[in-house]
C-alpha atoms as a PDB file:
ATOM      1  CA  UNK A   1     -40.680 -38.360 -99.874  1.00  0.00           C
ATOM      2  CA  UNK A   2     -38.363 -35.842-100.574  1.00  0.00           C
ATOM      3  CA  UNK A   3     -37.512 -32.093 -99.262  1.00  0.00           C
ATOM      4  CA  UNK A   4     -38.895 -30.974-102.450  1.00  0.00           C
ATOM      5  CA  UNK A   5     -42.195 -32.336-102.064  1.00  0.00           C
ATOM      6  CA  UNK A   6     -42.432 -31.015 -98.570  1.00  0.00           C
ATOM      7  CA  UNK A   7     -42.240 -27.764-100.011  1.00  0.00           C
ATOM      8  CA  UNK A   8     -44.456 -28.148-102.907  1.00  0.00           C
ATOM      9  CA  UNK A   9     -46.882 -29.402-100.729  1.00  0.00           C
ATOM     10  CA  UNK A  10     -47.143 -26.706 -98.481  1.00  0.00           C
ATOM     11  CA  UNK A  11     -46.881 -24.103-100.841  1.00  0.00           C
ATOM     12  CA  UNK A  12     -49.883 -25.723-102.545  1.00  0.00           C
ATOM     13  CA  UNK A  13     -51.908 -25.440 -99.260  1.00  0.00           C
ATOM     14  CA  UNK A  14     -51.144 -21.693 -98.685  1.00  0.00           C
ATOM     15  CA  UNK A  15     -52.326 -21.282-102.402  1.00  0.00           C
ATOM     16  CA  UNK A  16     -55.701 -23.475-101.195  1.00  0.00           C
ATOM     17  CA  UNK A  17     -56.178 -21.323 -98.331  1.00  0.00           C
ATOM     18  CA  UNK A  18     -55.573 -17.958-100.287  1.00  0.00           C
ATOM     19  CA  UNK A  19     -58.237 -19.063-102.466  1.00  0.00           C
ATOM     20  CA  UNK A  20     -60.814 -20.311 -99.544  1.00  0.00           C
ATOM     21  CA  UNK A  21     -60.229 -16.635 -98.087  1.00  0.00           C
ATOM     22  CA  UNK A  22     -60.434 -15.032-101.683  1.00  0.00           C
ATOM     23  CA  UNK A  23     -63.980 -16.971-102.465  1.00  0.00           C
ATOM     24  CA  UNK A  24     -65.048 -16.152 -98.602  1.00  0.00           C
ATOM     25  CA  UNK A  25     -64.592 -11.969 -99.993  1.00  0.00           C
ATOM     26  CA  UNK A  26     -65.946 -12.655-103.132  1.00  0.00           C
ATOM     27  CA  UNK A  27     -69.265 -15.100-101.436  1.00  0.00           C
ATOM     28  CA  UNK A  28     -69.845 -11.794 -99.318  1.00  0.00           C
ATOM     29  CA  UNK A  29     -69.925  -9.193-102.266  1.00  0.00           C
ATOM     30  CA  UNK A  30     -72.195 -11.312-104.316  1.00  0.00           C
ATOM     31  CA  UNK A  31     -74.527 -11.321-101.065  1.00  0.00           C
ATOM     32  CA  UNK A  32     -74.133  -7.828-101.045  1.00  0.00           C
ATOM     33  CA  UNK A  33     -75.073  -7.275-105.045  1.00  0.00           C
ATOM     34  CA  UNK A  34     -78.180  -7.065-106.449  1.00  0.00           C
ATOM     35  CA  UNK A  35     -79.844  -8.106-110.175  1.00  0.00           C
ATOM     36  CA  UNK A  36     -83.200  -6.962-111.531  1.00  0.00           C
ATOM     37  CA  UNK A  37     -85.122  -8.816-113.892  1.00  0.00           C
ATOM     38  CA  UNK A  38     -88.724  -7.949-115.617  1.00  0.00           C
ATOM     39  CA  UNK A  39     -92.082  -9.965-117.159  1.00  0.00           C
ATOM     40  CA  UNK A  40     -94.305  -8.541-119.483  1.00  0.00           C
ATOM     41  CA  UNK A  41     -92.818  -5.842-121.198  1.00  0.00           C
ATOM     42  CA  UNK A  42     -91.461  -4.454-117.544  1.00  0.00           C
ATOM     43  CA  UNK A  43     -95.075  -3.730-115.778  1.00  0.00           C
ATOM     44  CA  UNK A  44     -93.012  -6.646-113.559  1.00  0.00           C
ATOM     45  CA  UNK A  45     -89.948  -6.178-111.974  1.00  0.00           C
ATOM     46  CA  UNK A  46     -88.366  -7.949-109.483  1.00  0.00           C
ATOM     47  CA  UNK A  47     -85.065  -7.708-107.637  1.00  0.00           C
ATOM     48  CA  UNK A  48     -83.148 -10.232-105.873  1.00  0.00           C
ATOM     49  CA  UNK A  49     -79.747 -10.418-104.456  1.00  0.00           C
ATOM     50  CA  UNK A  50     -76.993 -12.333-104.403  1.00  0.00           C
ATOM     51  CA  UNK A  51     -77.814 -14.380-101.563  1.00  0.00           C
ATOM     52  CA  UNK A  52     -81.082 -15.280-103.806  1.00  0.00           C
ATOM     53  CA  UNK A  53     -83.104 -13.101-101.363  1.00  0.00           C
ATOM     54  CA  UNK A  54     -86.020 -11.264-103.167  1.00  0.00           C
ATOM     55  CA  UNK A  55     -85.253  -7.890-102.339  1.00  0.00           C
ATOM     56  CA  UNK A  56     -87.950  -6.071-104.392  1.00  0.00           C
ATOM     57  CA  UNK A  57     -90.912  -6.489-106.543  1.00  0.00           C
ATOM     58  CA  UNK A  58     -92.864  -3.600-108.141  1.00  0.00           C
ATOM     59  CA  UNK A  59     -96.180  -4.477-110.249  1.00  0.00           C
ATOM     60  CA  UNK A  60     -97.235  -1.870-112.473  1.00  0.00           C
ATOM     61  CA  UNK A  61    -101.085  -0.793-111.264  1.00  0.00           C
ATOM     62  CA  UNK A  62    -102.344  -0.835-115.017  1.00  0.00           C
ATOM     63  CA  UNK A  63    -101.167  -4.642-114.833  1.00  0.00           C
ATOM     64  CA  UNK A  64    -103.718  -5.620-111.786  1.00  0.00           C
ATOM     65  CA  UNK A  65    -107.050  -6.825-112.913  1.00  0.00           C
ATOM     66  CA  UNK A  66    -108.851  -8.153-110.533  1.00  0.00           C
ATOM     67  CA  UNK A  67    -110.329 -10.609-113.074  1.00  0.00           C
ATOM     68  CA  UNK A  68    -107.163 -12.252-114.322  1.00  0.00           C
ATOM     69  CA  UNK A  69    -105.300 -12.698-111.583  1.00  0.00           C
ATOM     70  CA  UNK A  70    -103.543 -15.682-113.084  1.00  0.00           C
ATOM     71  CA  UNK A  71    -101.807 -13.379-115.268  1.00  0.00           C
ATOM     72  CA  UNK A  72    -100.185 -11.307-112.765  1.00  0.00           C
ATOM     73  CA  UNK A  73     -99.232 -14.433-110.772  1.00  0.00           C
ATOM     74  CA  UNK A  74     -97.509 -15.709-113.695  1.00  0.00           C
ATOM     75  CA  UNK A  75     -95.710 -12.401-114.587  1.00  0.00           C
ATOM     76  CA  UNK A  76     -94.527 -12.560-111.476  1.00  0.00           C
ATOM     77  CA  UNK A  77     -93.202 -16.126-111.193  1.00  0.00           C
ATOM     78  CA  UNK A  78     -91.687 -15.396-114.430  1.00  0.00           C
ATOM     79  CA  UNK A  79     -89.599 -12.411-113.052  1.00  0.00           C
ATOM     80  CA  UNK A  80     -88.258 -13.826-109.634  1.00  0.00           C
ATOM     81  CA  UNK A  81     -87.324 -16.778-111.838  1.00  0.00           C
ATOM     82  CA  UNK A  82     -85.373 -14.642-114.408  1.00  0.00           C
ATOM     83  CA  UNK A  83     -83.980 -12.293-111.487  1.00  0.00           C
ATOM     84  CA  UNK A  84     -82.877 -15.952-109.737  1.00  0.00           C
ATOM     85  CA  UNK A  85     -81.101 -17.589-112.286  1.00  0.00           C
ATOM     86  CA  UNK A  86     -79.307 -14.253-112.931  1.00  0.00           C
ATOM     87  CA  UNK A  87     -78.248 -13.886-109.386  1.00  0.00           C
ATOM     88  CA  UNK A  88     -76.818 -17.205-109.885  1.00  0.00           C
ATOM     89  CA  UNK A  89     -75.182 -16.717-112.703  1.00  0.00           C
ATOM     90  CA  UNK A  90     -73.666 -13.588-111.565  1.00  0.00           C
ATOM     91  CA  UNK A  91     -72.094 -15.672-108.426  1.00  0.00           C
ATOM     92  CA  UNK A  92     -70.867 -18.399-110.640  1.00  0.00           C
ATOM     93  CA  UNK A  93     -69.110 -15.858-112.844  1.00  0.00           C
ATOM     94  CA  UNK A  94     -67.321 -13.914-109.909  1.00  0.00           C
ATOM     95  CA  UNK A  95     -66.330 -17.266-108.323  1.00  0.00           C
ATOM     96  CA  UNK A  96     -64.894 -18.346-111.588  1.00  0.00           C
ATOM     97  CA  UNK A  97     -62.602 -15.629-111.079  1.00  0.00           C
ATOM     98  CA  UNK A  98     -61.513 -16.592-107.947  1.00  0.00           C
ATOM     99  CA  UNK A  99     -61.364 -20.032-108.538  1.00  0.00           C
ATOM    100  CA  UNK A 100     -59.951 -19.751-112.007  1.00  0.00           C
ATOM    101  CA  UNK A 101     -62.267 -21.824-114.082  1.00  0.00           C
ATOM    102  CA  UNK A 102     -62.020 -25.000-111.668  1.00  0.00           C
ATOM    103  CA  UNK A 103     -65.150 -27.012-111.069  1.00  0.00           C
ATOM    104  CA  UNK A 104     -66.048 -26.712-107.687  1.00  0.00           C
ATOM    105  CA  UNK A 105     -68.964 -28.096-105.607  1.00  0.00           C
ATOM    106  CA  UNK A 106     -72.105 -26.042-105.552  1.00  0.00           C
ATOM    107  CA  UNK A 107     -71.574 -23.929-102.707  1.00  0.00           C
ATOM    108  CA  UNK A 108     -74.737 -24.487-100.501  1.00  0.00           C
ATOM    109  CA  UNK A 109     -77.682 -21.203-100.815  1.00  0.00           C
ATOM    110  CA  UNK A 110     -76.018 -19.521-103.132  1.00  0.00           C
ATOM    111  CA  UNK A 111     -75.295 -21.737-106.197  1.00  0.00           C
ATOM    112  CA  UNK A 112     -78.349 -24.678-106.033  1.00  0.00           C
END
């Protein structure tokens, strides 16, 4: 192997490890963001963050009958679900800026 490849080589691994620290930065500020989404015309919204914690959930008190509860379960399924897949789509986007389009692994909790 050459000198040249020597240098290639380890000029390809600083790039790797510029891009590890980058995505580390960028892993943290999507933990730190936060995405709403609602159910049922908004009387359901729920909030979660990047980390796929659920943050938030208001239920509009017009919405609560005591008789159909299954509604109101639903509506609410139906918004953390919604405010999920957004929070993952939001970190997939911002790491596709780090990462330049590259197919990576799923990065464990935060792209499932």
């Amino acid at each position: 192997m050459g000198h040249g490849n020597m240098g290639n080589m380890g000029k390809m691994m600083k790039q790797i490890q510029q891009m590890q620290q980058q995505m580390e930065e960028t892993q943290k500020e999507i933990e730190r963001r936060t995405v709403e989404a609602t159910a049922g015309g908004g009387v359901v919204r729920a909030t979660v963050s990047g980390g796929l914690d659920l943050v938030e959930l208001e239920i509009d008190p017009d919405v609560v009958d005591p008789e159909d509860v299954d509604m109101l379960r639903d509506l609410i399924i139906a918004a953390v679900n919604e405010a999920m897949r957004s929070a993952q789509d939001m970190a997939r986007e911002e790491l596709g800026k780090v990462t330049g389009g590259l197919d990576l692994p799923n990065i464990p909790g935060l792209m499932n």
